[in-house]
PDB file of N, CA and C in Angstrom:
ATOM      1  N   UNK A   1      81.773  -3.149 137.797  1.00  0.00           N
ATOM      2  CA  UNK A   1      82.591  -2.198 137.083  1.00  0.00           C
ATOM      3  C   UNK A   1      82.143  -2.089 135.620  1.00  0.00           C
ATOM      4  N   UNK A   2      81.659  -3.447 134.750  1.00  0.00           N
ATOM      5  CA  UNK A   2      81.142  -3.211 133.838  1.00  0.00           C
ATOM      6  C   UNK A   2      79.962  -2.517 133.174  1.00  0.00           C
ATOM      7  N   UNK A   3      79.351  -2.655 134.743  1.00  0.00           N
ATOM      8  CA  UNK A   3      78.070  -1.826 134.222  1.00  0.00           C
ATOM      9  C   UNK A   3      77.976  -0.693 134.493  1.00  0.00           C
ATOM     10  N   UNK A   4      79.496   0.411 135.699  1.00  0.00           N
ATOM     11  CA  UNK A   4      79.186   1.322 135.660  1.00  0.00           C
ATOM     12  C   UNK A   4      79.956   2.131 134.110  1.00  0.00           C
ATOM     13  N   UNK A   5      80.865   1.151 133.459  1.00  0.00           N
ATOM     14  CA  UNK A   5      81.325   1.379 132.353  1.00  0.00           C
ATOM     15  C   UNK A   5      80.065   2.135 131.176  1.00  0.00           C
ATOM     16  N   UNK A   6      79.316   0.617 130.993  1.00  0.00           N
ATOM     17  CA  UNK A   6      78.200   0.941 130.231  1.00  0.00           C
ATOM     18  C   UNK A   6      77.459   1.788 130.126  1.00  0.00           C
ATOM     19  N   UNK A   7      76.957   2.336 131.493  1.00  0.00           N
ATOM     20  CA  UNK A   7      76.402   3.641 131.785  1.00  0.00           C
ATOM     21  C   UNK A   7      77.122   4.801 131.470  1.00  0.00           C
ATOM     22  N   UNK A   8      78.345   4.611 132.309  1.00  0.00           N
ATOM     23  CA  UNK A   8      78.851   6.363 131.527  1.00  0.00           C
ATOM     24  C   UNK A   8      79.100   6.056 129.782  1.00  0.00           C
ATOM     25  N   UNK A   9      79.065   5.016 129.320  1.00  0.00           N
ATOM     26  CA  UNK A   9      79.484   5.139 127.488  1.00  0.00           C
ATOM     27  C   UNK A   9      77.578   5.317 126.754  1.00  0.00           C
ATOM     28  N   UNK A  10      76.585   4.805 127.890  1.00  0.00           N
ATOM     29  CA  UNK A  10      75.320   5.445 127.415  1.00  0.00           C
ATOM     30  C   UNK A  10      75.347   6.886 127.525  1.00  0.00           C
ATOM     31  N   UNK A  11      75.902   7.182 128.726  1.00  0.00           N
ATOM     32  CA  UNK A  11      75.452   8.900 128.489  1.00  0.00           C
ATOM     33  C   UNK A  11      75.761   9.540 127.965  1.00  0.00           C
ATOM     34  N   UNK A  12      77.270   9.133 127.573  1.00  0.00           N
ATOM     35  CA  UNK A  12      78.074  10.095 126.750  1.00  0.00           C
ATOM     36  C   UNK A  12      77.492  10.027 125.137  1.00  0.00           C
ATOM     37  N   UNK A  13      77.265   8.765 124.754  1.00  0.00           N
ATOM     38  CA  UNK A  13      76.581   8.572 123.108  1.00  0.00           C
ATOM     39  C   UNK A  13      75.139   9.350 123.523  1.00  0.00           C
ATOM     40  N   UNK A  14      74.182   9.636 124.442  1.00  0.00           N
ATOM     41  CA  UNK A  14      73.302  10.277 124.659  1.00  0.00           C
ATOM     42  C   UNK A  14      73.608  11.810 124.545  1.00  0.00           C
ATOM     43  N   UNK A  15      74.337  12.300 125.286  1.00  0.00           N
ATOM     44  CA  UNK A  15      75.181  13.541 124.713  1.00  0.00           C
ATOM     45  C   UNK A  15      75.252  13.733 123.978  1.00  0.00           C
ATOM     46  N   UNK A  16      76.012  12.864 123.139  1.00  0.00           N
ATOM     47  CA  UNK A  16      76.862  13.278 121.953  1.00  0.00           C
ATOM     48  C   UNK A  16      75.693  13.386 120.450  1.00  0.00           C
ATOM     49  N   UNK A  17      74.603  12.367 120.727  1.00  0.00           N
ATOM     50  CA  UNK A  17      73.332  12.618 119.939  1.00  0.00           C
ATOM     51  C   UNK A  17      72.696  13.485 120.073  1.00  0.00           C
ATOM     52  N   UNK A  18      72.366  14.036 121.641  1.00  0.00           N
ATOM     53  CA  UNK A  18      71.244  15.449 121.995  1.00  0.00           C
ATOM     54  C   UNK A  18      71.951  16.799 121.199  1.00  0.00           C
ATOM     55  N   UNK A  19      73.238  16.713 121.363  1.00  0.00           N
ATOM     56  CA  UNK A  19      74.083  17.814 120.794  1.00  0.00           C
ATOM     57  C   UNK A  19      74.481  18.319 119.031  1.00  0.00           C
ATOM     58  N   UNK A  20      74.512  16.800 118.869  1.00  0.00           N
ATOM     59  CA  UNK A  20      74.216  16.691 117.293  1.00  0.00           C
ATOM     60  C   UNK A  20      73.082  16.855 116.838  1.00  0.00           C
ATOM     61  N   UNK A  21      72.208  16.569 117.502  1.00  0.00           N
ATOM     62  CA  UNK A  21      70.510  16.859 117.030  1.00  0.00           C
ATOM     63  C   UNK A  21      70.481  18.160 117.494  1.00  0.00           C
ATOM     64  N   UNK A  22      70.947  19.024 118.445  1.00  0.00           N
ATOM     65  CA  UNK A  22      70.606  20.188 118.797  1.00  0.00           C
ATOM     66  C   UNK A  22      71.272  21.331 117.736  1.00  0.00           C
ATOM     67  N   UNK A  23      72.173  20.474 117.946  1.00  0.00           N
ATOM     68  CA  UNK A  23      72.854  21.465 116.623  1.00  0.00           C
ATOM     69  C   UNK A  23      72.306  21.796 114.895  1.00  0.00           C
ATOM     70  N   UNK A  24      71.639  20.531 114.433  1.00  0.00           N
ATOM     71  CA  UNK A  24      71.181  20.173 113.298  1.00  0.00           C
ATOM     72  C   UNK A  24      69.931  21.259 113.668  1.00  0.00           C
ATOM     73  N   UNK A  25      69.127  20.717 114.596  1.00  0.00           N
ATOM     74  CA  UNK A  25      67.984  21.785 114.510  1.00  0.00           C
ATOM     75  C   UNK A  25      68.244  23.346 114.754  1.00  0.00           C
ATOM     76  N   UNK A  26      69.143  23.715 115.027  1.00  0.00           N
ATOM     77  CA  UNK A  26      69.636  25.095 115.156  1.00  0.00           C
ATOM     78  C   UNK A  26      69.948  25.784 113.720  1.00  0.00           C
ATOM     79  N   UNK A  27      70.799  24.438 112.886  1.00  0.00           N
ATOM     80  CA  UNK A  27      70.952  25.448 112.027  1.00  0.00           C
ATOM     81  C   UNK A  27      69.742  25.436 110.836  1.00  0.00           C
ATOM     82  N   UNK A  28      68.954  24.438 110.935  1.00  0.00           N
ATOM     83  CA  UNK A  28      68.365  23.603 110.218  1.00  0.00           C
ATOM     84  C   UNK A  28      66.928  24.816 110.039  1.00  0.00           C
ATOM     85  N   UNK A  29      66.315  24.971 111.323  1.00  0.00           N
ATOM     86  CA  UNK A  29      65.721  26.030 111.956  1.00  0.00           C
ATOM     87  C   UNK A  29      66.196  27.491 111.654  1.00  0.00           C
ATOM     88  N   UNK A  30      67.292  27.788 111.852  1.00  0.00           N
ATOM     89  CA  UNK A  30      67.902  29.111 111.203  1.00  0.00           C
ATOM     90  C   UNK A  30      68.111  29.788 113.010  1.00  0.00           C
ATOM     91  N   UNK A  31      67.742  29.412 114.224  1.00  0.00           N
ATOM     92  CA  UNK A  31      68.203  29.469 115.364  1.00  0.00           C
ATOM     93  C   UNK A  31      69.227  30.557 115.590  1.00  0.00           C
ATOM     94  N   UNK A  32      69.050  31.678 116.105  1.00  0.00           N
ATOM     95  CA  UNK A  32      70.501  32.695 115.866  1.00  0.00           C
ATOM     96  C   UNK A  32      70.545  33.136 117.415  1.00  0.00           C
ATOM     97  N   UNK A  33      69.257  33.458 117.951  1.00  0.00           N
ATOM     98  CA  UNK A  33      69.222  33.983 119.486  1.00  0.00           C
ATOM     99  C   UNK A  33      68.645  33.134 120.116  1.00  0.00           C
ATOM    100  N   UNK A  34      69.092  32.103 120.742  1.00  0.00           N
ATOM    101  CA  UNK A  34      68.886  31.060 121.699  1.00  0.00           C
ATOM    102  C   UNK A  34      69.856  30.412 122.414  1.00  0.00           C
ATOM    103  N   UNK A  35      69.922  30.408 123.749  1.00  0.00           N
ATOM    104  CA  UNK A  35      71.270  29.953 124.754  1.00  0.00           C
ATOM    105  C   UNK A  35      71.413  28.220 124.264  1.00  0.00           C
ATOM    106  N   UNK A  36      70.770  27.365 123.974  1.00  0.00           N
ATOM    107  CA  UNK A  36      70.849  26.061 123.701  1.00  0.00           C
ATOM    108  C   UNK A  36      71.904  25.873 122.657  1.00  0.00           C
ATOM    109  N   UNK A  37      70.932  26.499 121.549  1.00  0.00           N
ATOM    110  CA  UNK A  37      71.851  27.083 120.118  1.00  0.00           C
ATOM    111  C   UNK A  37      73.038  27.588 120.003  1.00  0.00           C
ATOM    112  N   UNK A  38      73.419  28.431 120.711  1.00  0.00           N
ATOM    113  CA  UNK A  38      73.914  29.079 121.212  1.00  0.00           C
ATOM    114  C   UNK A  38      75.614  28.375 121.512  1.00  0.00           C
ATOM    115  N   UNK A  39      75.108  27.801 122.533  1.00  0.00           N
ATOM    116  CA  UNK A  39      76.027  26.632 123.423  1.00  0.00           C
ATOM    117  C   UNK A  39      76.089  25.052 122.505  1.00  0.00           C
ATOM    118  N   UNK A  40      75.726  24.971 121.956  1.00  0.00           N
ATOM    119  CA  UNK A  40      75.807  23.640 120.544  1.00  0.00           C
ATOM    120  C   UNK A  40      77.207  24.410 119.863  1.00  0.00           C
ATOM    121  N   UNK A  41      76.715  25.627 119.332  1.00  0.00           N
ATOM    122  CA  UNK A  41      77.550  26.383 118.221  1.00  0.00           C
ATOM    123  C   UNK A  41      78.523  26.513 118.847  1.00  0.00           C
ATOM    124  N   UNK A  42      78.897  27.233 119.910  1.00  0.00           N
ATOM    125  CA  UNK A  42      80.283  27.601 120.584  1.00  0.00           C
ATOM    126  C   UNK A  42      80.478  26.030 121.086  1.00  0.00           C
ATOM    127  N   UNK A  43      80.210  24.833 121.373  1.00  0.00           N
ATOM    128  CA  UNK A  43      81.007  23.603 121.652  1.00  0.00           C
ATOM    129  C   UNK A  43      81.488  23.292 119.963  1.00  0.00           C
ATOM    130  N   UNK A  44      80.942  23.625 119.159  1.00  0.00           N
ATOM    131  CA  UNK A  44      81.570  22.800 118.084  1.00  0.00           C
ATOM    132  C   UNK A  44      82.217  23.540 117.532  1.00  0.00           C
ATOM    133  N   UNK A  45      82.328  24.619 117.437  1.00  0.00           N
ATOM    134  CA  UNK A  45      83.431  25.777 117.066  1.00  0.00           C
ATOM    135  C   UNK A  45      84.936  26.049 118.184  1.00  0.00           C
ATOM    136  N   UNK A  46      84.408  25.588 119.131  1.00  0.00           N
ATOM    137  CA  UNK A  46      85.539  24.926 120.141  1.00  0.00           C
ATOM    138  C   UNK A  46      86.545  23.933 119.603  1.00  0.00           C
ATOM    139  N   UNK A  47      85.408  22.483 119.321  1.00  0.00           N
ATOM    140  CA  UNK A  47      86.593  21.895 119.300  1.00  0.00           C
ATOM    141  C   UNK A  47      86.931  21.758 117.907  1.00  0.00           C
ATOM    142  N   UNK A  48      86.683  22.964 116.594  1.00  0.00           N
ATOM    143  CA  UNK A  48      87.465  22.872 115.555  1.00  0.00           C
ATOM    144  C   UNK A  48      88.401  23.560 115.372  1.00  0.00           C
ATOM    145  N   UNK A  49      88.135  24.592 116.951  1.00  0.00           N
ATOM    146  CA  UNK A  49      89.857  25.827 117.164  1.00  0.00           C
ATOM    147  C   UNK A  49      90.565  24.865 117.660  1.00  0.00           C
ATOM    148  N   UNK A  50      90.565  23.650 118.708  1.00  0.00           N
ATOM    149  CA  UNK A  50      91.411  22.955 119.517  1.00  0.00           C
ATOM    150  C   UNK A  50      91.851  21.892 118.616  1.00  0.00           C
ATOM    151  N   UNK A  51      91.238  21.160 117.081  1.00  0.00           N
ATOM    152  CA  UNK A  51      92.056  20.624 116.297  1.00  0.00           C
ATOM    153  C   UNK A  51      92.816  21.229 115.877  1.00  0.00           C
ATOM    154  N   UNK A  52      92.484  22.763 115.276  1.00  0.00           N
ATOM    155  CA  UNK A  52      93.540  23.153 114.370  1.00  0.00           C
ATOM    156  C   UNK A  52      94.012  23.457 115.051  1.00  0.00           C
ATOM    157  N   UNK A  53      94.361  23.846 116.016  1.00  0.00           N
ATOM    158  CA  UNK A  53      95.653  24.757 117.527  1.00  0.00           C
ATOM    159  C   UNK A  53      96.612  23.760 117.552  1.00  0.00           C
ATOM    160  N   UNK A  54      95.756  21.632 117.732  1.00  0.00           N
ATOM    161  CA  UNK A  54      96.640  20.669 118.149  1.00  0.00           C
ATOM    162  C   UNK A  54      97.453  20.542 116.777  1.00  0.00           C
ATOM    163  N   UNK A  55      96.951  20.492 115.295  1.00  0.00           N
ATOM    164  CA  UNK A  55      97.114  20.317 114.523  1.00  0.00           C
ATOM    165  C   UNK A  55      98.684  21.418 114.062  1.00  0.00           C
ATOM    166  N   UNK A  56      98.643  22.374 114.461  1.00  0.00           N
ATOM    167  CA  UNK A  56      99.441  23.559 114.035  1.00  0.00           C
ATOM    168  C   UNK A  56     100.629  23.148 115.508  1.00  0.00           C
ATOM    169  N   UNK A  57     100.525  22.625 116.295  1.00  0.00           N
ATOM    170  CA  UNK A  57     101.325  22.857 117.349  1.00  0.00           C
ATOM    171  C   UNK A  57     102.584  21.277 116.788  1.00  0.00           C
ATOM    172  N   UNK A  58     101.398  20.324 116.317  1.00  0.00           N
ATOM    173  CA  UNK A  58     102.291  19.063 115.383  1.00  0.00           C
ATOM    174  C   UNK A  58     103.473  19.793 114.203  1.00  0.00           C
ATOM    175  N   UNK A  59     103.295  20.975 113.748  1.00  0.00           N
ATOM    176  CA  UNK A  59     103.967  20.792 112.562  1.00  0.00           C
ATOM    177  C   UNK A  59     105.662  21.901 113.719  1.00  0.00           C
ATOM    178  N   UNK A  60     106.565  21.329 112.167  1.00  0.00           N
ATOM    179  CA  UNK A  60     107.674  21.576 112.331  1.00  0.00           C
ATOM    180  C   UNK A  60     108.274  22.824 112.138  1.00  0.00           C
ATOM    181  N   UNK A  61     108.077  23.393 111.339  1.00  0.00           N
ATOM    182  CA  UNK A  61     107.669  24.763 111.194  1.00  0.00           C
ATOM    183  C   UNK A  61     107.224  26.055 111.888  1.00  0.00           C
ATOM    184  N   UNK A  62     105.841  25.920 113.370  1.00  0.00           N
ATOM    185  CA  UNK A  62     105.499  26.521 114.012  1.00  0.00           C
ATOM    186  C   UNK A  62     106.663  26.932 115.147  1.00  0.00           C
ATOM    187  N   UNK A  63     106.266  28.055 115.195  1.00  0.00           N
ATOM    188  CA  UNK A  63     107.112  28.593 116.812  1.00  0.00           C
ATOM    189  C   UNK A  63     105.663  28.223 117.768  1.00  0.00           C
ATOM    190  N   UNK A  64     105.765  27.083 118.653  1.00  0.00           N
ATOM    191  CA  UNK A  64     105.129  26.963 119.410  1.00  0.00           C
ATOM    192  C   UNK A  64     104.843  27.831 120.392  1.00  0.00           C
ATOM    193  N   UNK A  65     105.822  28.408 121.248  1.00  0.00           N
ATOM    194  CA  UNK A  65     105.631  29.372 121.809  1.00  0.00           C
ATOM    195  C   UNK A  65     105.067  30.558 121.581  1.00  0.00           C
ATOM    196  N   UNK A  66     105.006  31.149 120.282  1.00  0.00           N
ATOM    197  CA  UNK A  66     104.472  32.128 120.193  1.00  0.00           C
ATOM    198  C   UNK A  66     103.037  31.930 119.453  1.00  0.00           C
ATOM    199  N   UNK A  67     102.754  30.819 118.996  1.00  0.00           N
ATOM    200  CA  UNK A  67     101.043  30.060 118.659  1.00  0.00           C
ATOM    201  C   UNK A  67     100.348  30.221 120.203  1.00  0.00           C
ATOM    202  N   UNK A  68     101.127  29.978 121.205  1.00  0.00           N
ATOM    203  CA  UNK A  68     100.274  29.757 122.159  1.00  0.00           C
ATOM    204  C   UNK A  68     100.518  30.788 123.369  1.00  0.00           C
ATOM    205  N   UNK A  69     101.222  31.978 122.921  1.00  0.00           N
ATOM    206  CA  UNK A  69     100.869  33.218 123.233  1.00  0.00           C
ATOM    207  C   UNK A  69      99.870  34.219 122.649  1.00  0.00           C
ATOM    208  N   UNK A  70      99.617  33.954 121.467  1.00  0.00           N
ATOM    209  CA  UNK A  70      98.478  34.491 120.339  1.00  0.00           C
ATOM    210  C   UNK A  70      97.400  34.004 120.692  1.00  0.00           C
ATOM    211  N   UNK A  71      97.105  32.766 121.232  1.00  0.00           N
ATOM    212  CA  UNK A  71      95.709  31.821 121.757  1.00  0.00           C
ATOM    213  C   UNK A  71      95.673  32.722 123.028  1.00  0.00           C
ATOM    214  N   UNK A  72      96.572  32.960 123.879  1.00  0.00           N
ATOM    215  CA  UNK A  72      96.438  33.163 124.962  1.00  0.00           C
ATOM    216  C   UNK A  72      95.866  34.816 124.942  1.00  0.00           C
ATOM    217  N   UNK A  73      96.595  36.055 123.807  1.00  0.00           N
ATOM    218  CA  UNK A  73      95.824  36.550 124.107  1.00  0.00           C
ATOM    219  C   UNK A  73      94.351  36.961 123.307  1.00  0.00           C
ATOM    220  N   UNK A  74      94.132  35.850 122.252  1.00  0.00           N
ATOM    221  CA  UNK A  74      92.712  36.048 121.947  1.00  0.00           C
ATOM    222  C   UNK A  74      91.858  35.376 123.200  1.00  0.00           C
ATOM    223  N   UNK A  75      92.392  34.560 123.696  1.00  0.00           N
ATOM    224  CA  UNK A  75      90.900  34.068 125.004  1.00  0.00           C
ATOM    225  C   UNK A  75      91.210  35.908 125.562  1.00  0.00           C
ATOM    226  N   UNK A  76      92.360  36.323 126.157  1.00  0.00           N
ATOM    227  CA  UNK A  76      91.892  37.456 126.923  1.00  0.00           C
ATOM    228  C   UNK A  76      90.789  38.630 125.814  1.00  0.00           C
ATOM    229  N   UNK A  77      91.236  38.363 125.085  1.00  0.00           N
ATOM    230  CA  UNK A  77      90.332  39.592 123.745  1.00  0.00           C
ATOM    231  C   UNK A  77      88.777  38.974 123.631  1.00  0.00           C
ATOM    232  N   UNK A  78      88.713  37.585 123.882  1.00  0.00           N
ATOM    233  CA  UNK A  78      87.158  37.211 123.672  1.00  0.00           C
ATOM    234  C   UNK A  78      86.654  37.564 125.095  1.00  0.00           C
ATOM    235  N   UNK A  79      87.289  37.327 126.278  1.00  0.00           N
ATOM    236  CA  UNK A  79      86.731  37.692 127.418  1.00  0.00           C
ATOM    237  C   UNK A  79      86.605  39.017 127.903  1.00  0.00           C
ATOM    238  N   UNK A  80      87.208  39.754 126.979  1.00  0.00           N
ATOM    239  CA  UNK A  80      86.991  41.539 127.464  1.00  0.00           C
ATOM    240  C   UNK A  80      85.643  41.809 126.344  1.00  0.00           C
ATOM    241  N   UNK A  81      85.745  40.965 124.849  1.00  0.00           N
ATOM    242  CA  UNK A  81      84.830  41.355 124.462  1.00  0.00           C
ATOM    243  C   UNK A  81      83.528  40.926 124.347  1.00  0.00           C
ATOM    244  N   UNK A  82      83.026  39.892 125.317  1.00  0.00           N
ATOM    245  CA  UNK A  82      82.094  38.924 125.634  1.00  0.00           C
ATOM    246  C   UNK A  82      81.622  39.151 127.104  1.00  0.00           C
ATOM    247  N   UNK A  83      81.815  40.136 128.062  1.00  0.00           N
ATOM    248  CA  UNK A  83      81.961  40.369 129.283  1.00  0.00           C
ATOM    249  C   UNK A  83      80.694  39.753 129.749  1.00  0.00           C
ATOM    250  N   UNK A  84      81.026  38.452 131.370  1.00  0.00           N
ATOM    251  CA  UNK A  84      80.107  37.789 131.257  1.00  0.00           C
ATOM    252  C   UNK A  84      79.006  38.388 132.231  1.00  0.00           C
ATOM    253  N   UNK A  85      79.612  38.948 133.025  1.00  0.00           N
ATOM    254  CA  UNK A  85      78.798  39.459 134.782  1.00  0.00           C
ATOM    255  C   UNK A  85      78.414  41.230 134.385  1.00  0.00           C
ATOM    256  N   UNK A  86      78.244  41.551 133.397  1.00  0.00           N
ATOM    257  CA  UNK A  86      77.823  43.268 133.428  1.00  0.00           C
ATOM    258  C   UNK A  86      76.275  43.406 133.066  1.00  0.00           C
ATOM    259  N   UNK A  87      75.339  42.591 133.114  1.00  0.00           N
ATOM    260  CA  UNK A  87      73.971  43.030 132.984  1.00  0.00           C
ATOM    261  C   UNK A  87      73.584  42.146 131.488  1.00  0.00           C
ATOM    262  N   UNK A  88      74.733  41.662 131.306  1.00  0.00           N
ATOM    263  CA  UNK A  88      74.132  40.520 129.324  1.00  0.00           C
ATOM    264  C   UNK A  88      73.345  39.512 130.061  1.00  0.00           C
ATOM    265  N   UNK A  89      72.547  39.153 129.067  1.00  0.00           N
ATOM    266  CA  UNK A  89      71.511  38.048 129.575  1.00  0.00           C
ATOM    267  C   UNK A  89      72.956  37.112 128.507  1.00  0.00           C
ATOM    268  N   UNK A  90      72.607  35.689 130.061  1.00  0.00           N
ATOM    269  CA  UNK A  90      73.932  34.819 129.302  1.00  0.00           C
ATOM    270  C   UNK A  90      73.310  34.241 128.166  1.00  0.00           C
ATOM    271  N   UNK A  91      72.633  34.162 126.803  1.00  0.00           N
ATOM    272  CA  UNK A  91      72.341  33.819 125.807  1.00  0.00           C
ATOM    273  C   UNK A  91      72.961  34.539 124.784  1.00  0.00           C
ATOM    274  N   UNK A  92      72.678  36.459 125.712  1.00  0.00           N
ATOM    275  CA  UNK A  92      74.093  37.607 124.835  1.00  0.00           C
ATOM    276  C   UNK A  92      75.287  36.707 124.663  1.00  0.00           C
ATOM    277  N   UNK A  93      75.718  36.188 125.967  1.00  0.00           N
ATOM    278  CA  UNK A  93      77.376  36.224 126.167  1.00  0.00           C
ATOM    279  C   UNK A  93      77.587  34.941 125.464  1.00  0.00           C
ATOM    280  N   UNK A  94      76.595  34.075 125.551  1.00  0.00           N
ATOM    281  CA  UNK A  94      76.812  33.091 125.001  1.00  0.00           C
ATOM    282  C   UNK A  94      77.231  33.295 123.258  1.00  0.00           C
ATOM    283  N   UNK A  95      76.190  33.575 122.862  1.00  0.00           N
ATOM    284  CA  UNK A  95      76.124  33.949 121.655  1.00  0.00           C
ATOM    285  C   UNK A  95      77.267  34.644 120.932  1.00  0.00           C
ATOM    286  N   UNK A  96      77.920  35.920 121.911  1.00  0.00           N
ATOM    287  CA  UNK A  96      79.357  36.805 121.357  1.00  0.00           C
ATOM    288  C   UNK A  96      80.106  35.323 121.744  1.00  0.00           C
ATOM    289  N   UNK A  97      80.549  34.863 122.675  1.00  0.00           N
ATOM    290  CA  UNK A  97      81.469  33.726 122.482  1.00  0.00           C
ATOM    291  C   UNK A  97      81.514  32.606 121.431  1.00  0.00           C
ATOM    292  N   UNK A  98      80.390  32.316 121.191  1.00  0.00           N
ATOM    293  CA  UNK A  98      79.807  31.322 120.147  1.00  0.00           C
ATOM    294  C   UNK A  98      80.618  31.841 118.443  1.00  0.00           C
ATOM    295  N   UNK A  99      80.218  33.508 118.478  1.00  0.00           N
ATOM    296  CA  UNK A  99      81.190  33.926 117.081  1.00  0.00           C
ATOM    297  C   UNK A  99      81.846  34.251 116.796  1.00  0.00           C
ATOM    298  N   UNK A 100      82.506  34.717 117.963  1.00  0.00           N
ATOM    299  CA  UNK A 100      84.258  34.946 118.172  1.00  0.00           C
ATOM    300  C   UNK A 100      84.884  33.617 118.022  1.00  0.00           C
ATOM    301  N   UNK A 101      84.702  32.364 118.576  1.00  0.00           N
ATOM    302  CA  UNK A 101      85.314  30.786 118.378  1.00  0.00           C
ATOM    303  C   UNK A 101      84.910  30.842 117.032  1.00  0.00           C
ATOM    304  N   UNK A 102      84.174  30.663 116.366  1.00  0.00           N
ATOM    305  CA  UNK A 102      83.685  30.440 114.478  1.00  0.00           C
ATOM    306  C   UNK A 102      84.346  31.019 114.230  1.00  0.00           C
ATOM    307  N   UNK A 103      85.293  32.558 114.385  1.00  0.00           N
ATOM    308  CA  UNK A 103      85.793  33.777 113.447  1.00  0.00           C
ATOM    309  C   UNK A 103      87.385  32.682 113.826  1.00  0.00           C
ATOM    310  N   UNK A 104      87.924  32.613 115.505  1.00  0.00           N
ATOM    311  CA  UNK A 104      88.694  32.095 115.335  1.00  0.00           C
ATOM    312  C   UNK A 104      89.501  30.842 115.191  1.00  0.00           C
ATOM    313  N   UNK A 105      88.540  30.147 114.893  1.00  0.00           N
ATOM    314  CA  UNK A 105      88.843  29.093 113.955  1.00  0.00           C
ATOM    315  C   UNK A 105      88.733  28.470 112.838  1.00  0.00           C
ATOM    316  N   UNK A 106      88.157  29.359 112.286  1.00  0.00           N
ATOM    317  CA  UNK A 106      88.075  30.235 111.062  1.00  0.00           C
ATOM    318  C   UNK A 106      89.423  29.770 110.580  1.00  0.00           C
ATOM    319  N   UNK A 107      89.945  31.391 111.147  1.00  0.00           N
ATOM    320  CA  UNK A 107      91.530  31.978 110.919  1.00  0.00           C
ATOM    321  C   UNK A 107      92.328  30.865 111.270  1.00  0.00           C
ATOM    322  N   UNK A 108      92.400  30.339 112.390  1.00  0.00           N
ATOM    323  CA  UNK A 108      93.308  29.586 112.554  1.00  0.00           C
ATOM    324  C   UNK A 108      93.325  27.984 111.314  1.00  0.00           C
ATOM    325  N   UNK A 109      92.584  27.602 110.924  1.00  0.00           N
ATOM    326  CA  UNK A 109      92.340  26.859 109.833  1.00  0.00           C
ATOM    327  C   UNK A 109      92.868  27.052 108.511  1.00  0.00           C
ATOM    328  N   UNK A 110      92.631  28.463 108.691  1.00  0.00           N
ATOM    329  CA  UNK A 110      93.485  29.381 107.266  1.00  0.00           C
ATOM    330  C   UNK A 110      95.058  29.070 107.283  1.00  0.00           C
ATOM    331  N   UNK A 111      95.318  29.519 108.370  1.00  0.00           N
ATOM    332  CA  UNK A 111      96.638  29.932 108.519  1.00  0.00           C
ATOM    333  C   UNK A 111      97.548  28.407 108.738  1.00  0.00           C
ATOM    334  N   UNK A 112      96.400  26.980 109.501  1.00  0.00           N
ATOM    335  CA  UNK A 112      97.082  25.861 108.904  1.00  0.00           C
ATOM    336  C   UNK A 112      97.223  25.203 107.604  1.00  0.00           C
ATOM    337  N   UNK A 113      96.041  25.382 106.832  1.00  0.00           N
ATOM    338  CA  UNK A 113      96.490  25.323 105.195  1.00  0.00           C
ATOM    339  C   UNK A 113      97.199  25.913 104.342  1.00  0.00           C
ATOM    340  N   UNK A 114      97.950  27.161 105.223  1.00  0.00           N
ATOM    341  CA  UNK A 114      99.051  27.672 104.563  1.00  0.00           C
ATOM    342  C   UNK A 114     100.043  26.685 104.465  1.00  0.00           C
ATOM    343  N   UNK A 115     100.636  25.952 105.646  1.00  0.00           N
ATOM    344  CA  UNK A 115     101.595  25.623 106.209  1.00  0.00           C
ATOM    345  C   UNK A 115     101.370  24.175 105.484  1.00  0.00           C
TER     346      UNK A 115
END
């Protein structure tokens, strides 16, 4: 059990380095049209919408319910405007998803340093 422990905590720090290095060379490189790049940028713009979403859903202040009707319908607004199956090469789709997550978590970051 310990060693299948060890293994999945190698792969994941292996991950978690390929992704950080992938990312560094993306921006490092200047990288703008590439699915790798691409998919680095939209994971880490992910999970800085899903801090500030968890972050905004903690405070006392928020109408929870309606934070997470607004999430609900920007995923539908990124998926009408990112359309994945109509002829985009997925590096397109990747890429519109990749800067729609940056724009909205962006905003959503804004709107928790209001608060």
């Amino acid at each position: 059990m310990k060693n299948l422990i060890l293994i999945a905590l190698c792969i994941y720090s292996t991950y978690s380095y390929s992704a950080t290095q992938e990312y560094t060379r993306c921006i490092k490189e200047g990288v703008k049209f590439d699915y790798a790049c691409a998919k680095v940028e939209y994971d880490h713009h992910s999970k800085r919408l899903k801090n500030a979403l968890d972050a905004m859903l903690n405070l006392r202040n928020v109408n929870k319910k309606d934070l997470l009707k607004q999430q609900e319908k920007w995923v539908k607004y990124r998926d009408e405007a990112c359309p994945k199956n109509i002829g985009v090469t997925t590096t397109y789709w990747q890429s519109c998803v990749a800067r729609l997550t940056k724009s909205r978590a962006n905003e959503v970051e804004k709107i928790m340093k209001k608060h």
